[in-house]
C-alpha atoms as a PDB file:
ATOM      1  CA  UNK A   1      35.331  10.767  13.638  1.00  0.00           C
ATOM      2  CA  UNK A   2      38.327  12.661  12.476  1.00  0.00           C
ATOM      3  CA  UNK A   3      38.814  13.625   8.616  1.00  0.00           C
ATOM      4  CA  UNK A   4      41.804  11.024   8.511  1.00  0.00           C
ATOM      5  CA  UNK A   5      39.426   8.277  10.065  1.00  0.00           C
ATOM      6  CA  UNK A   6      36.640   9.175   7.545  1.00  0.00           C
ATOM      7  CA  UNK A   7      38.718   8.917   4.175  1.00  0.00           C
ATOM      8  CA  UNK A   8      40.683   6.154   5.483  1.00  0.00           C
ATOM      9  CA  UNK A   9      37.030   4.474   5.296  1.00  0.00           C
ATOM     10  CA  UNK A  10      35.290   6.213   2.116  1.00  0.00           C
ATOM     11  CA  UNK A  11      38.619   5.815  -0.467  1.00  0.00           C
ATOM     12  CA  UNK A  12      37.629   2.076  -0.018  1.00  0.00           C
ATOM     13  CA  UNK A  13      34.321   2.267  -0.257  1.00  0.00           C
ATOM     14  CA  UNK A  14      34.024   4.971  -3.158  1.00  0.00           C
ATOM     15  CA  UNK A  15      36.384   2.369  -4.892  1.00  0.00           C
ATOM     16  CA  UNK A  16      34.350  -0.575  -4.346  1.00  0.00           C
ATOM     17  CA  UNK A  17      30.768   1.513  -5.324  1.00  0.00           C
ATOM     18  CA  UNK A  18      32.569   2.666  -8.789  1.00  0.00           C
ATOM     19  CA  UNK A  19      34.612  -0.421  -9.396  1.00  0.00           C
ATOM     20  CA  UNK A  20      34.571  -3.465  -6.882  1.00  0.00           C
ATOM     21  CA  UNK A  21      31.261  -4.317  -7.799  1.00  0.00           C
ATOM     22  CA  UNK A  22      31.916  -4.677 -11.935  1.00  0.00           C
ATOM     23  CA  UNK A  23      35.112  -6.831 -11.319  1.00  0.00           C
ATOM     24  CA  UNK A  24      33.065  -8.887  -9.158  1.00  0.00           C
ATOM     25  CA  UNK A  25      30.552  -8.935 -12.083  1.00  0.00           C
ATOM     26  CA  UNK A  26      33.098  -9.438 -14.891  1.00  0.00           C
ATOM     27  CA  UNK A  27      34.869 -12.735 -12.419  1.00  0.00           C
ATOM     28  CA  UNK A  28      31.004 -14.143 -12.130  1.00  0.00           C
ATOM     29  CA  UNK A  29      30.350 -14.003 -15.560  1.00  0.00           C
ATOM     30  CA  UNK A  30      33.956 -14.946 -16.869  1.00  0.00           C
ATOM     31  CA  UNK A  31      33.294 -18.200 -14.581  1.00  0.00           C
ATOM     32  CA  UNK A  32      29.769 -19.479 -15.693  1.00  0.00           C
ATOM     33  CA  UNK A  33      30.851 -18.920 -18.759  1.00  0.00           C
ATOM     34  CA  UNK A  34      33.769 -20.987 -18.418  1.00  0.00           C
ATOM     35  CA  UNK A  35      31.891 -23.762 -16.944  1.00  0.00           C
ATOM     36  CA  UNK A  36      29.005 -23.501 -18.492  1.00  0.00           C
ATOM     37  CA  UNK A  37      30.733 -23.321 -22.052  1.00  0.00           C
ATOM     38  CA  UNK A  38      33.361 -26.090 -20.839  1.00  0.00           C
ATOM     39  CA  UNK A  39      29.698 -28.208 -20.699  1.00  0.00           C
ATOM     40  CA  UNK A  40      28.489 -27.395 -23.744  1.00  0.00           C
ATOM     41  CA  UNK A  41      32.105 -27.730 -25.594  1.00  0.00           C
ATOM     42  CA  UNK A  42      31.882 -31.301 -24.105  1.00  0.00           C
ATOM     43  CA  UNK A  43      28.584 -32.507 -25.345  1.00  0.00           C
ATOM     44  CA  UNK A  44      29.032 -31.207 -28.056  1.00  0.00           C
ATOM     45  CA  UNK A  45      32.730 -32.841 -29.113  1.00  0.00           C
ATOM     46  CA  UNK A  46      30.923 -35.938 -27.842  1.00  0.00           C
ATOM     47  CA  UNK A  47      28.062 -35.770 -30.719  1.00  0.00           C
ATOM     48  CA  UNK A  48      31.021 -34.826 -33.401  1.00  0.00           C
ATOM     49  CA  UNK A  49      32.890 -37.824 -32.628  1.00  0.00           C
ATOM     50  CA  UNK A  50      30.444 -40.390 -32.019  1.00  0.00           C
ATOM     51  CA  UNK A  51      29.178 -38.627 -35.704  1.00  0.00           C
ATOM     52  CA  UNK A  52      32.362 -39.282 -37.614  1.00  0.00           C
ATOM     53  CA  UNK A  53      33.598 -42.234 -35.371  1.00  0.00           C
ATOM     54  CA  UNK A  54      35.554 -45.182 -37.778  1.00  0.00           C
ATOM     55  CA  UNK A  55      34.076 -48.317 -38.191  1.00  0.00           C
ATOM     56  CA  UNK A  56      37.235 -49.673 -36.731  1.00  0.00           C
ATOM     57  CA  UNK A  57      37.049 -48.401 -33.497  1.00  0.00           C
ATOM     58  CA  UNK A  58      36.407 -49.720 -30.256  1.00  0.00           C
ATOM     59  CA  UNK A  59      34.689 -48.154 -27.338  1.00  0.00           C
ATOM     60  CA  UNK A  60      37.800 -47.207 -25.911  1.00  0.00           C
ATOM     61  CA  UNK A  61      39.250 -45.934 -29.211  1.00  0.00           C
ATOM     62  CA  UNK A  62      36.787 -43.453 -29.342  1.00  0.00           C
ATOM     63  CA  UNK A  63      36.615 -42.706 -25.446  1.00  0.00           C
ATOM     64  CA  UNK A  64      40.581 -42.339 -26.164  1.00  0.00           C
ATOM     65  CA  UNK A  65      39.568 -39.637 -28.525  1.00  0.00           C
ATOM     66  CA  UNK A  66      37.070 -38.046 -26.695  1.00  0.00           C
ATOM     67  CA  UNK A  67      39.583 -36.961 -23.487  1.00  0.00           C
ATOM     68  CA  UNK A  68      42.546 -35.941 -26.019  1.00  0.00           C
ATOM     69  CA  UNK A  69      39.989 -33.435 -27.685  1.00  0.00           C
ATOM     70  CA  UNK A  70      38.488 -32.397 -24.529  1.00  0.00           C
ATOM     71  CA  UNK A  71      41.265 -31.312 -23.011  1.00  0.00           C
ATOM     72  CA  UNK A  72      42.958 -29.393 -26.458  1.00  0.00           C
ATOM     73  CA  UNK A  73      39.907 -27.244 -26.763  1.00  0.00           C
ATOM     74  CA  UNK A  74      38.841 -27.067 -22.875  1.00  0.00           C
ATOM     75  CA  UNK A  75      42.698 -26.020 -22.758  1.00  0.00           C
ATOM     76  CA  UNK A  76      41.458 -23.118 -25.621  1.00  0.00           C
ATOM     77  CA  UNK A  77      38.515 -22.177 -23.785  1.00  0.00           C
ATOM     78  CA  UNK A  78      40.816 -21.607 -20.807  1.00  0.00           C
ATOM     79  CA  UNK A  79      42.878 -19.090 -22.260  1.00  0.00           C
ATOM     80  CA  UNK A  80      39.775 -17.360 -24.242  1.00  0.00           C
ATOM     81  CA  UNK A  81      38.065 -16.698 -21.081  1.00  0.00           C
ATOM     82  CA  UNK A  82      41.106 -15.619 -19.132  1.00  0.00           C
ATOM     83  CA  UNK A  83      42.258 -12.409 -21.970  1.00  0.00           C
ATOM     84  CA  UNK A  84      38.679 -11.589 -21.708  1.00  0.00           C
ATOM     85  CA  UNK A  85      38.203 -11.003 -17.559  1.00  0.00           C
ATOM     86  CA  UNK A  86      41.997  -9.624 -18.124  1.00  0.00           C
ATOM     87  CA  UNK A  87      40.675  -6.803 -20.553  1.00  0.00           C
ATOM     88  CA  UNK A  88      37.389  -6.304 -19.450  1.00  0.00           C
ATOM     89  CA  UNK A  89      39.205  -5.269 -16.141  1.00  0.00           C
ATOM     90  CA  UNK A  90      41.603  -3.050 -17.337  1.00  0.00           C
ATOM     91  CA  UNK A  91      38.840  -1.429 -19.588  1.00  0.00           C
ATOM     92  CA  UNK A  92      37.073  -1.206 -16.217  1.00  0.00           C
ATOM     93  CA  UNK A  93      40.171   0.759 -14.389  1.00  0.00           C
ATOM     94  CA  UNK A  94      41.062   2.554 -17.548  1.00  0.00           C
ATOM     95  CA  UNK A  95      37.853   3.578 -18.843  1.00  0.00           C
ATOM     96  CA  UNK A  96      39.676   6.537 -20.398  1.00  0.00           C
ATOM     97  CA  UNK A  97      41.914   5.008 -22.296  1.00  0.00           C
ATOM     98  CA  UNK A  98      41.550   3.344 -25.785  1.00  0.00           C
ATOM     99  CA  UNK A  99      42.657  -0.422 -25.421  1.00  0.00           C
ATOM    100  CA  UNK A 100      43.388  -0.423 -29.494  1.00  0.00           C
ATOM    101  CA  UNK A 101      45.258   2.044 -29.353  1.00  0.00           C
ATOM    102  CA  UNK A 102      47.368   1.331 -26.421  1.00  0.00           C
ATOM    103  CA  UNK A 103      48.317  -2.309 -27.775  1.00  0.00           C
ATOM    104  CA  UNK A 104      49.182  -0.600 -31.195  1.00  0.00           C
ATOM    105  CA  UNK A 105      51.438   2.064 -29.321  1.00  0.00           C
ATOM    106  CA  UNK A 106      53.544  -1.148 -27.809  1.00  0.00           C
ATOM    107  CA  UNK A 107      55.567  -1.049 -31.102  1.00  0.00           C
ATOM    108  CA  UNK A 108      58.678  -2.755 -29.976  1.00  0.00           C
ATOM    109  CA  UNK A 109      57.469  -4.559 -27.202  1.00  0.00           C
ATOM    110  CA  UNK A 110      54.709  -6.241 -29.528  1.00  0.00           C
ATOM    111  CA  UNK A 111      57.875  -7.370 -31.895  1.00  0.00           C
ATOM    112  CA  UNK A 112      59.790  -9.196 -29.036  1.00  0.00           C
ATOM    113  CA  UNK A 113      56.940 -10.711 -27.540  1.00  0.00           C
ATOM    114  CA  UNK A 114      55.775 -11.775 -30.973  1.00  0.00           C
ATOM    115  CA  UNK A 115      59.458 -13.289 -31.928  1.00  0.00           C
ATOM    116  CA  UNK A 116      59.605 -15.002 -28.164  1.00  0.00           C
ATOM    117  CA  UNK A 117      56.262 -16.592 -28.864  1.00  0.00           C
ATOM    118  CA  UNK A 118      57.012 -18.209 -31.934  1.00  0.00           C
ATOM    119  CA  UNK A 119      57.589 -20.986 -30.204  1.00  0.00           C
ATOM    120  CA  UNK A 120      54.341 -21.361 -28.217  1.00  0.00           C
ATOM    121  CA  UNK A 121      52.656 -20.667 -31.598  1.00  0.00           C
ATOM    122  CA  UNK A 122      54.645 -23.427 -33.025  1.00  0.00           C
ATOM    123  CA  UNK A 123      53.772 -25.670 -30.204  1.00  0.00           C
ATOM    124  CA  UNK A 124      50.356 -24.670 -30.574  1.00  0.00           C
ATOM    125  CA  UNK A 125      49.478 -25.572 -34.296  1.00  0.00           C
ATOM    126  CA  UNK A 126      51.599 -28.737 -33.742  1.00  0.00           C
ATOM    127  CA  UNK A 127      49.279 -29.643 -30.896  1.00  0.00           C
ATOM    128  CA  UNK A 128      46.634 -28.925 -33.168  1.00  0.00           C
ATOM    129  CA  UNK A 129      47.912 -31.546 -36.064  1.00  0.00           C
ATOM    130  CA  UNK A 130      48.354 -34.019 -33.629  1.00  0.00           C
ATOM    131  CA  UNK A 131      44.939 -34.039 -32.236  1.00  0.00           C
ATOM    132  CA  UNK A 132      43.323 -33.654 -35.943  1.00  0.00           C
ATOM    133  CA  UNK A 133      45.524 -35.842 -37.467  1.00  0.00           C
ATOM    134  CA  UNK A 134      44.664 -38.588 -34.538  1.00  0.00           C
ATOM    135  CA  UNK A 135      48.136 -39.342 -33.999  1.00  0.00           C
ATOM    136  CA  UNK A 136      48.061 -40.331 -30.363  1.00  0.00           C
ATOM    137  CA  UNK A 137      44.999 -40.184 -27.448  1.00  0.00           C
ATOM    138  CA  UNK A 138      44.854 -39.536 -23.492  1.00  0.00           C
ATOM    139  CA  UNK A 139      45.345 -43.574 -22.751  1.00  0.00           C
ATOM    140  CA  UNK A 140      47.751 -44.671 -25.668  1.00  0.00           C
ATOM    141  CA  UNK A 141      51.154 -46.454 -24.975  1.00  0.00           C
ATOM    142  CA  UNK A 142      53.688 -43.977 -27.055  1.00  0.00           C
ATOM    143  CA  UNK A 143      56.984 -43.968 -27.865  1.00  0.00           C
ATOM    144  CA  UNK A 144      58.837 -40.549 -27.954  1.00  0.00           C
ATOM    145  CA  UNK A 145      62.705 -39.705 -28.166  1.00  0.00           C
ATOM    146  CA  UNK A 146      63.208 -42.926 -27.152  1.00  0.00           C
ATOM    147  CA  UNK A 147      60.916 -42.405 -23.534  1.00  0.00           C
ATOM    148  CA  UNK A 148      58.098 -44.589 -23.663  1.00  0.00           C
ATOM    149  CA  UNK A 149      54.506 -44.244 -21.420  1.00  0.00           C
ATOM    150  CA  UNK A 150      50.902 -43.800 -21.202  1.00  0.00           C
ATOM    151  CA  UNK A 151      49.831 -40.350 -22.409  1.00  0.00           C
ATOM    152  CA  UNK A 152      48.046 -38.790 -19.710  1.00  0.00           C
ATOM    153  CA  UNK A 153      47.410 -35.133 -21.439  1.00  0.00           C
ATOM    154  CA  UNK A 154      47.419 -33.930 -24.765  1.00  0.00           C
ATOM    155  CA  UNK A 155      47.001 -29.953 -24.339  1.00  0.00           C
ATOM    156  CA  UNK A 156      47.936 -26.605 -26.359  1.00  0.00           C
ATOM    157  CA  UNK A 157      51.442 -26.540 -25.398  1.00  0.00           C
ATOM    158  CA  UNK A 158      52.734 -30.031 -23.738  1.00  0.00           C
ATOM    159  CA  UNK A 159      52.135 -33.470 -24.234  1.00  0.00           C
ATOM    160  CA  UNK A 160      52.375 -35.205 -20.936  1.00  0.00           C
ATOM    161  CA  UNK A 161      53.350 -39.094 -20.592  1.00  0.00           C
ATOM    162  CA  UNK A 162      53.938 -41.261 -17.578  1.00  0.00           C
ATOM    163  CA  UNK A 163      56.163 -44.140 -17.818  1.00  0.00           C
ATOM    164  CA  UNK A 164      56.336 -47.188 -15.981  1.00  0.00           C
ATOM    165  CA  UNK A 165      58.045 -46.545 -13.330  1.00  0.00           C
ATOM    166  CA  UNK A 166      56.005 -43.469 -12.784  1.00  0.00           C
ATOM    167  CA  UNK A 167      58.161 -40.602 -14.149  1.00  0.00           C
ATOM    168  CA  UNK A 168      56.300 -37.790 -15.911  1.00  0.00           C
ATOM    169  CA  UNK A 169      57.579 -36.371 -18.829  1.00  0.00           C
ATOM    170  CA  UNK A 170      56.819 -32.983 -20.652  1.00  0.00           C
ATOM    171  CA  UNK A 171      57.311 -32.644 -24.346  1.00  0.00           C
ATOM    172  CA  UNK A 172      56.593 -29.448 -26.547  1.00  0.00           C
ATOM    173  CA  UNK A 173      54.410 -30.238 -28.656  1.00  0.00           C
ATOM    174  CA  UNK A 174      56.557 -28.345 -31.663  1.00  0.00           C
ATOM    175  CA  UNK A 175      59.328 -30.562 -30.414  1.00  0.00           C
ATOM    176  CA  UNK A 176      57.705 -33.823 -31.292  1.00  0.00           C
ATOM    177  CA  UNK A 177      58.589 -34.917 -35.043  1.00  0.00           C
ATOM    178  CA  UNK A 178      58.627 -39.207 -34.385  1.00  0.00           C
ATOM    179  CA  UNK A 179      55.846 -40.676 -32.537  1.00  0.00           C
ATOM    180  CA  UNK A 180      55.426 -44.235 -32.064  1.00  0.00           C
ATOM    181  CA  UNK A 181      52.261 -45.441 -31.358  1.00  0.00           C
ATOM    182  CA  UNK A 182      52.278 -48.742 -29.941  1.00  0.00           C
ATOM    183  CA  UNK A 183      48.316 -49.139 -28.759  1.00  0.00           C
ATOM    184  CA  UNK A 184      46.638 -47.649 -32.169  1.00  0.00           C
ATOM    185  CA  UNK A 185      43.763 -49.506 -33.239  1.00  0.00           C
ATOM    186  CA  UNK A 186      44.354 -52.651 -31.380  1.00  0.00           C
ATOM    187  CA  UNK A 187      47.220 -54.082 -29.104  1.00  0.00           C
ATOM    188  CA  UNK A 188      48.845 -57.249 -28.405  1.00  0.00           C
ATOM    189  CA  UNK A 189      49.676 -58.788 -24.904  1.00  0.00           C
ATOM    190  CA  UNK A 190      52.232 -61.522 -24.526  1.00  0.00           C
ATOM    191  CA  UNK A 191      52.203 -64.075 -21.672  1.00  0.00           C
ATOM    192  CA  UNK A 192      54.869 -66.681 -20.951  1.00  0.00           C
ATOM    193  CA  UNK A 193      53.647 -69.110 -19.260  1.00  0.00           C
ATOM    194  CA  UNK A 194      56.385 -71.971 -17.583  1.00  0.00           C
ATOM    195  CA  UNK A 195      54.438 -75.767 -18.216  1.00  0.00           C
ATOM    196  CA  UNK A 196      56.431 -78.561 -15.947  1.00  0.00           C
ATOM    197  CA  UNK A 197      57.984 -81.009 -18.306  1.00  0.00           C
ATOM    198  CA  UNK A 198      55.663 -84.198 -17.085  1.00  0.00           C
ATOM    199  CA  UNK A 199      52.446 -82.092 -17.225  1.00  0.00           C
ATOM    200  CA  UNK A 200      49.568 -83.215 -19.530  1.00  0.00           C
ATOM    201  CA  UNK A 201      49.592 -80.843 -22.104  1.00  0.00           C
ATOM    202  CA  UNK A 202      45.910 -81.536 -23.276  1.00  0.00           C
ATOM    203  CA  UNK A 203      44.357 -80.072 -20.032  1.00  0.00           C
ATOM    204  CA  UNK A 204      47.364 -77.312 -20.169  1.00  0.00           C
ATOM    205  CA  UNK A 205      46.128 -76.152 -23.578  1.00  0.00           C
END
């Protein structure tokens, strides 16, 4: 074997011995805890809300509730576990260099990318409201700028609706100011019914 042929097949392996293995690690553990602590984070909203349920809600009120907070925190949890596989593998690669530090030293870049996020943040404590404030649940029949649907996610960012004729639409969270909520609580379905004019209306009723 030739000295080209032989590092061609150590570089890789000397990589994977000092760092393959760890980002393999950091993945595995990144993952159980996601789904592991996605379990917990649902049994546990589960006990909260069946806790401090309303005497006024149905079943489906509070299963309503249940799915809306599930998927704002599960949403959370998301992103949490995500930044920390992120910098646990660049502290992996870049053992050398302080991860404080080199965030601080961004100076400028940190600025714009904190003025370009003011919207997500804004989006993000509005989503926040809305879920703690119990304006609208995964299930409810809303109204919003003038688009009306079944809200099929509530998350960090977007609320998503579908509408009867099966459009999806996306709405910032920060964006929404006027919600009406048309299945809050209780609802009301109307029926006509057409009677023939010479029917007996004793067995009709």
């Amino acid at each position: 074997m030739d000295i080209f042929t032989k590092n061609f097949f150590e570089k890789p392996i000397e990589w994977a011995s000092t760092y393959g293995i760890n980002i393999v690690l950091i993945f595995l553990v990144g993952m159980s805890s996601y789904y592991i602590g996605s379990w917990l984070l649902k049994k546990l909203i589960k006990v909260v809300i069946f806790g401090f349920k309303r005497s006024v809600w149905s079943k489906k009120d509070i299963k309503k509730r249940q799915d809306t907070v599930n998927s704002m925190f599960l949403a959370i949890w998301k992103i949490l576990i995500a930044f920390f596989i992120i910098v646990s593998i660049f502290r992996e690669l870049f053992p050398n260099i302080n991860f404080a530090t080199f965030v601080a030293s961004l100076g400028a870049i940190s600025v714009m990318i904190s003025l370009g996020a003011q919207s997500l943040i804004k989006d993000f404590l509005n989503g926040l409201f809305i879920v703690s404030e119990n304006q609208y649940r995964v299930g409810d029949i809303v109204e919003i700028d003038g688009n009306t649907g079944t809200v099929t996610y509530v998350g960090t960012r977007v609320t998503i609706i579908r509408d009867v004729e099966g459009n999806v639409h996306y709405f910032p969270n920060g964006s929404i100011s006027h919600v009406i909520n048309k299945t809050m609580t209780y609802s009301m379905a109307r029926l006509k019914i057409n009677i023939a004019p010479d029917a007996d209306l004793d067995r009709a009723s």
